[in-house]
PDB file of N, CA and C in Angstrom:
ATOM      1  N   UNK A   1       0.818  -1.204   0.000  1.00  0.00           N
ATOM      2  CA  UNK A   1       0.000   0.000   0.000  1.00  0.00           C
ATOM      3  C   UNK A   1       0.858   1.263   0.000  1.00  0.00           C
ATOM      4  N   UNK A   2       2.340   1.314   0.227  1.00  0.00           N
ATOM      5  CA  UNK A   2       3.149   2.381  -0.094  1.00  0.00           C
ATOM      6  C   UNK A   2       3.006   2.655  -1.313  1.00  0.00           C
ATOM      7  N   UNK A   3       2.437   3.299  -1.599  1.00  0.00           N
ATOM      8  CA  UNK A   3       2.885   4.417  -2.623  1.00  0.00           C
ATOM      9  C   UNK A   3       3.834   5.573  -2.497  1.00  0.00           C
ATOM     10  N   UNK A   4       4.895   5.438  -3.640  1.00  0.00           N
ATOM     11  CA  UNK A   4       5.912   6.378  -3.624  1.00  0.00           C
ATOM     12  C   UNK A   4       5.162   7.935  -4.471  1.00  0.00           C
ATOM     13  N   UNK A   5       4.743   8.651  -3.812  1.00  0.00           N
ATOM     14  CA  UNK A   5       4.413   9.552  -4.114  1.00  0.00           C
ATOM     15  C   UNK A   5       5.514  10.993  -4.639  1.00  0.00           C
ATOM     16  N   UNK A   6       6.242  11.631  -5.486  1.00  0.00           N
ATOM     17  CA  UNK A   6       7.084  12.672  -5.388  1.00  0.00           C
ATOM     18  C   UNK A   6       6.361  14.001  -4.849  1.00  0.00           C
ATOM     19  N   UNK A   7       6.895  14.231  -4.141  1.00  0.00           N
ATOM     20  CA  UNK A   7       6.187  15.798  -3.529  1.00  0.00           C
ATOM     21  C   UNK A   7       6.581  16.820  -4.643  1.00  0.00           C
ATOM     22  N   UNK A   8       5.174  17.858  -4.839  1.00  0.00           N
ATOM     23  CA  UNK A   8       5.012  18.352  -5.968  1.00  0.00           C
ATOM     24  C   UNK A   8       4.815  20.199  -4.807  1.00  0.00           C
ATOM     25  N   UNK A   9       5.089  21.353  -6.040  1.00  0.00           N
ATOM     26  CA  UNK A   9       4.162  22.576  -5.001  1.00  0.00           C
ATOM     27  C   UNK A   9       3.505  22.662  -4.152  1.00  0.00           C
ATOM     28  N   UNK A  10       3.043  23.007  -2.851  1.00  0.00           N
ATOM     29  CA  UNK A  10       1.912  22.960  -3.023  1.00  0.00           C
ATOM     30  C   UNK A  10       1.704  21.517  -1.916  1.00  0.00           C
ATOM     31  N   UNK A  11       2.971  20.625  -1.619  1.00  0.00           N
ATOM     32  CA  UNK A  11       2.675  19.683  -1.212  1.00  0.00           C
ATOM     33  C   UNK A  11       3.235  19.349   0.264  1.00  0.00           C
ATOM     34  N   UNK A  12       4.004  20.595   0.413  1.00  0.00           N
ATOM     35  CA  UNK A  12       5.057  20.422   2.047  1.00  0.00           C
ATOM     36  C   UNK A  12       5.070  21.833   2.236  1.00  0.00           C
ATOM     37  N   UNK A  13       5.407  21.992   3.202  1.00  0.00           N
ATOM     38  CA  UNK A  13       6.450  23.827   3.446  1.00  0.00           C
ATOM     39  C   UNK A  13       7.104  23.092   4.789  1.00  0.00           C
ATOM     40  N   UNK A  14       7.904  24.043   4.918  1.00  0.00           N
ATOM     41  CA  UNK A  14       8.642  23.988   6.182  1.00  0.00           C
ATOM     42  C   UNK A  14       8.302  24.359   7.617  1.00  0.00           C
ATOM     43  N   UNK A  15       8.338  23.738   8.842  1.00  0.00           N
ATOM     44  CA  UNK A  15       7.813  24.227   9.811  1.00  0.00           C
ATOM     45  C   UNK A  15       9.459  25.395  10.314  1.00  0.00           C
ATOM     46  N   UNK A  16       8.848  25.946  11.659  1.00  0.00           N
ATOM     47  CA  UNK A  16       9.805  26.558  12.131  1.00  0.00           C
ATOM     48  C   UNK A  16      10.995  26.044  12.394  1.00  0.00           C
ATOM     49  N   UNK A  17      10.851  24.990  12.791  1.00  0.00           N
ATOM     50  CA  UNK A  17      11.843  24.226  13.268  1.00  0.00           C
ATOM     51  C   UNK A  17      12.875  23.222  11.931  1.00  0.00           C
ATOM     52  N   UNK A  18      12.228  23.299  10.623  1.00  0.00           N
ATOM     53  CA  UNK A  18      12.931  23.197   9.441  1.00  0.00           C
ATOM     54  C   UNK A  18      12.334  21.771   9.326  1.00  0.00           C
ATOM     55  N   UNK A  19      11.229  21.483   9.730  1.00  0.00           N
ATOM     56  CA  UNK A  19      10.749  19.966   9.258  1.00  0.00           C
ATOM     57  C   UNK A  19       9.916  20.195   8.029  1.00  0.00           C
ATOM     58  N   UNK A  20       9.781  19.210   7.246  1.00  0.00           N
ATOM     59  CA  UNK A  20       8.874  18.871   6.389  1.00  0.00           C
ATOM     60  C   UNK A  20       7.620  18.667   6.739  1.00  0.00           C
ATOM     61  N   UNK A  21       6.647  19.404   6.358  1.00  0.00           N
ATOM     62  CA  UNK A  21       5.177  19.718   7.109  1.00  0.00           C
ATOM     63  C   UNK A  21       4.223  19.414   5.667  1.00  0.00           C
ATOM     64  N   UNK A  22       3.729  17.964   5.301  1.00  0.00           N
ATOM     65  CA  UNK A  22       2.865  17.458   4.623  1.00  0.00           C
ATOM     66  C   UNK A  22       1.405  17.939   4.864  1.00  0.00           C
ATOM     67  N   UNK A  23       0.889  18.795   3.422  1.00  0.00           N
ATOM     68  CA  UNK A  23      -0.678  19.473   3.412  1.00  0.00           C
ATOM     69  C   UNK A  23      -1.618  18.123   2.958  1.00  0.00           C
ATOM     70  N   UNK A  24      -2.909  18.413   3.497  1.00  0.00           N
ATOM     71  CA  UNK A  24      -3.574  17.901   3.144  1.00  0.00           C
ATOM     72  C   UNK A  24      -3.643  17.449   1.290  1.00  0.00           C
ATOM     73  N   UNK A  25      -3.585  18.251   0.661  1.00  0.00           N
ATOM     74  CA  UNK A  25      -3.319  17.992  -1.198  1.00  0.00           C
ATOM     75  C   UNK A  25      -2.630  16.810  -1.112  1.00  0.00           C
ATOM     76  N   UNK A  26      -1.737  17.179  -0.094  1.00  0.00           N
ATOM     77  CA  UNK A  26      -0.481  15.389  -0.459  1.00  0.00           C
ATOM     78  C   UNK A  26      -1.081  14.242   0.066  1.00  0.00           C
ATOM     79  N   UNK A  27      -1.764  14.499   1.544  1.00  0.00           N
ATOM     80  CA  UNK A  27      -1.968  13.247   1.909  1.00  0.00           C
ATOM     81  C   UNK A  27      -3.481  13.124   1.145  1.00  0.00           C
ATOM     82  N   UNK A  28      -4.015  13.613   0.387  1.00  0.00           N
ATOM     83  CA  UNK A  28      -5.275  12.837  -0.168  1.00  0.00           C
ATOM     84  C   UNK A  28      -4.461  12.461  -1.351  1.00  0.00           C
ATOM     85  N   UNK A  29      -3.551  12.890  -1.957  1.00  0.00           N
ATOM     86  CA  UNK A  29      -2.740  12.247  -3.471  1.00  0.00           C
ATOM     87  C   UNK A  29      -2.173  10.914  -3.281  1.00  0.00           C
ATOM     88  N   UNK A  30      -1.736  10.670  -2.444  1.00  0.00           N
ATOM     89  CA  UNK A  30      -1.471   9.411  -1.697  1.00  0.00           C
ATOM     90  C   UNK A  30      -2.409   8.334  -1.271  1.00  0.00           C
ATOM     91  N   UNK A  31      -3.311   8.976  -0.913  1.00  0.00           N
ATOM     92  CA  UNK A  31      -4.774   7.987  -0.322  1.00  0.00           C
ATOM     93  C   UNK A  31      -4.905   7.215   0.515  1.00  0.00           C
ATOM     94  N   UNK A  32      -4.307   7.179   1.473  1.00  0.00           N
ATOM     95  CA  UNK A  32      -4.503   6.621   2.351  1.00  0.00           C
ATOM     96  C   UNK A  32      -3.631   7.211   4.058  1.00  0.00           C
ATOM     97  N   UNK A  33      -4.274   6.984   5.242  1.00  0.00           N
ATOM     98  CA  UNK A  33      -3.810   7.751   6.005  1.00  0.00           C
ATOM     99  C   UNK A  33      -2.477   6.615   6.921  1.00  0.00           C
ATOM    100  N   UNK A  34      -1.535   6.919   7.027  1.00  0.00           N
ATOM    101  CA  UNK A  34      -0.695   6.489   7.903  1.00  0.00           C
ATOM    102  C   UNK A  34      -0.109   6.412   8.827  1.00  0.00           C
ATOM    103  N   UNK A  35      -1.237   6.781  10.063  1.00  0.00           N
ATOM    104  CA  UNK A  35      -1.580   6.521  11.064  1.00  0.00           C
ATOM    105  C   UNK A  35      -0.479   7.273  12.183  1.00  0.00           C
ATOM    106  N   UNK A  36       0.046   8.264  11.565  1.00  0.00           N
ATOM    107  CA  UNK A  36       1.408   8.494  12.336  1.00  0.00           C
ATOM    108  C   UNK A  36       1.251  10.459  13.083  1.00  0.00           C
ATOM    109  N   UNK A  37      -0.181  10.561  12.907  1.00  0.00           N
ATOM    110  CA  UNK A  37      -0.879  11.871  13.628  1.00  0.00           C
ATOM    111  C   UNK A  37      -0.434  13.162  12.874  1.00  0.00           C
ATOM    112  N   UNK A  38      -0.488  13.010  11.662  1.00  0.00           N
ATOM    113  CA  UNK A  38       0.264  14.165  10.574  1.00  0.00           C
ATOM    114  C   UNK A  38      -0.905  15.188  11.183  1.00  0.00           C
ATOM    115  N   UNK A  39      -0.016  16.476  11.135  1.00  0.00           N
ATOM    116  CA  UNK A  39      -0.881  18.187  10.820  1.00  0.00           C
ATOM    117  C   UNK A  39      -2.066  18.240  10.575  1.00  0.00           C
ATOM    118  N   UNK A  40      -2.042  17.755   9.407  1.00  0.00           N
ATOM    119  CA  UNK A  40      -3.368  18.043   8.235  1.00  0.00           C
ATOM    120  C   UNK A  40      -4.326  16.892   7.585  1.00  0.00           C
ATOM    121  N   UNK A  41      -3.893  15.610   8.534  1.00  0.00           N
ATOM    122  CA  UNK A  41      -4.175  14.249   8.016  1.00  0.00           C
ATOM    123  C   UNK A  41      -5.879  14.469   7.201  1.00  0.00           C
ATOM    124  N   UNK A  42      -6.225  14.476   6.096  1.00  0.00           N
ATOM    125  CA  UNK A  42      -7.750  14.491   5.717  1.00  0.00           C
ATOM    126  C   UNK A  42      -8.276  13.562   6.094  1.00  0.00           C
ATOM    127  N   UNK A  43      -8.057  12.341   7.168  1.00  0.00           N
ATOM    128  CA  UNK A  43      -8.570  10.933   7.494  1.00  0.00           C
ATOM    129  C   UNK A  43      -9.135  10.964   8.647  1.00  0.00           C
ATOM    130  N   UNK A  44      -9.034  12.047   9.347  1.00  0.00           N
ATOM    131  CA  UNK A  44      -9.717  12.398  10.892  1.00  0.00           C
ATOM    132  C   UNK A  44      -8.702  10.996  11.276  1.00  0.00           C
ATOM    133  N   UNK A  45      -7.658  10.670  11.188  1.00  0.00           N
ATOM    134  CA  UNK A  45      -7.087  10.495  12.367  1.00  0.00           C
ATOM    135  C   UNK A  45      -6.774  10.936  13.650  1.00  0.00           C
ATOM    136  N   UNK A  46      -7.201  10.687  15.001  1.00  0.00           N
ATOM    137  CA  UNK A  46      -6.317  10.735  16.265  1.00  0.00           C
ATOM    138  C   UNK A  46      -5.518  10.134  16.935  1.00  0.00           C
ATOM    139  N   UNK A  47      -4.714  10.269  17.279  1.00  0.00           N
ATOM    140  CA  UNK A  47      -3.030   9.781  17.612  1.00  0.00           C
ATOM    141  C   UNK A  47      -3.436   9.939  18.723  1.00  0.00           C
ATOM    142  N   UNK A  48      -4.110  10.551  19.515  1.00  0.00           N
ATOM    143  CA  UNK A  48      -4.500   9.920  21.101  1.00  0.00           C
ATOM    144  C   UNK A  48      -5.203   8.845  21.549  1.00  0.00           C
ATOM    145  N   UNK A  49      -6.242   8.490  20.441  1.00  0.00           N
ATOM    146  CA  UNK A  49      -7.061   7.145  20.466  1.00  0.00           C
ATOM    147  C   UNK A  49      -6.743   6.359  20.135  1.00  0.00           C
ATOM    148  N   UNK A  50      -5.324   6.802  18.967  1.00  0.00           N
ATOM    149  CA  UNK A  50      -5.555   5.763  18.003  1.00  0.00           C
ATOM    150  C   UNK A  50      -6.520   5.243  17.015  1.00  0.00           C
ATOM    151  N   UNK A  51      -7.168   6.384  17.215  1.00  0.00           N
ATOM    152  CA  UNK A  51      -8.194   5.893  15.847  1.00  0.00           C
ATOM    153  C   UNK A  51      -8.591   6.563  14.993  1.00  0.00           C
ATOM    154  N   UNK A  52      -9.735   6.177  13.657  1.00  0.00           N
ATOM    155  CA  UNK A  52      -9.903   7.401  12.732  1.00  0.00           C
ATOM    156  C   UNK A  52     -11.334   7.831  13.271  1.00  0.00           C
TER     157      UNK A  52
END
Protein backbone atom coordinates (compact mmCIF):
# COMPACT_ATOMS: atom_id res chain seq x y z
CA UNK A 1 0.00 0.00 0.00
CA UNK A 2 3.15 2.38 -0.09
CA UNK A 3 2.89 4.42 -2.62
CA UNK A 4 5.91 6.38 -3.62
CA UNK A 5 4.41 9.55 -4.11
CA UNK A 6 7.08 12.67 -5.39
CA UNK A 7 6.19 15.80 -3.53
CA UNK A 8 5.01 18.35 -5.97
CA UNK A 9 4.16 22.58 -5.00
CA UNK A 10 1.91 22.96 -3.02
CA UNK A 11 2.67 19.68 -1.21
CA UNK A 12 5.06 20.42 2.05
CA UNK A 13 6.45 23.83 3.45
CA UNK A 14 8.64 23.99 6.18
CA UNK A 15 7.81 24.23 9.81
CA UNK A 16 9.80 26.56 12.13
CA UNK A 17 11.84 24.23 13.27
CA UNK A 18 12.93 23.20 9.44
CA UNK A 19 10.75 19.97 9.26
CA UNK A 20 8.87 18.87 6.39
CA UNK A 21 5.18 19.72 7.11
CA UNK A 22 2.86 17.46 4.62
CA UNK A 23 -0.68 19.47 3.41
CA UNK A 24 -3.57 17.90 3.14
CA UNK A 25 -3.32 17.99 -1.20
CA UNK A 26 -0.48 15.39 -0.46
CA UNK A 27 -1.97 13.25 1.91
CA UNK A 28 -5.28 12.84 -0.17
CA UNK A 29 -2.74 12.25 -3.47
CA UNK A 30 -1.47 9.41 -1.70
CA UNK A 31 -4.77 7.99 -0.32
CA UNK A 32 -4.50 6.62 2.35
CA UNK A 33 -3.81 7.75 6.00
CA UNK A 34 -0.70 6.49 7.90
CA UNK A 35 -1.58 6.52 11.06
CA UNK A 36 1.41 8.49 12.34
CA UNK A 37 -0.88 11.87 13.63
CA UNK A 38 0.26 14.17 10.57
CA UNK A 39 -0.88 18.19 10.82
CA UNK A 40 -3.37 18.04 8.23
CA UNK A 41 -4.18 14.25 8.02
CA UNK A 42 -7.75 14.49 5.72
CA UNK A 43 -8.57 10.93 7.49
CA UNK A 44 -9.72 12.40 10.89
CA UNK A 45 -7.09 10.50 12.37
CA UNK A 46 -6.32 10.73 16.27
CA UNK A 47 -3.03 9.78 17.61
CA UNK A 48 -4.50 9.92 21.10
CA UNK A 49 -7.06 7.15 20.47
CA UNK A 50 -5.55 5.76 18.00
CA UNK A 51 -8.19 5.89 15.85
CA UNK A 52 -9.90 7.40 12.73
Amino acid sequence: MNKLIKPEKGDYYLSEEGYKVFTKQYHLKRGYCCESGCRHCPYGYNSKTNSQ
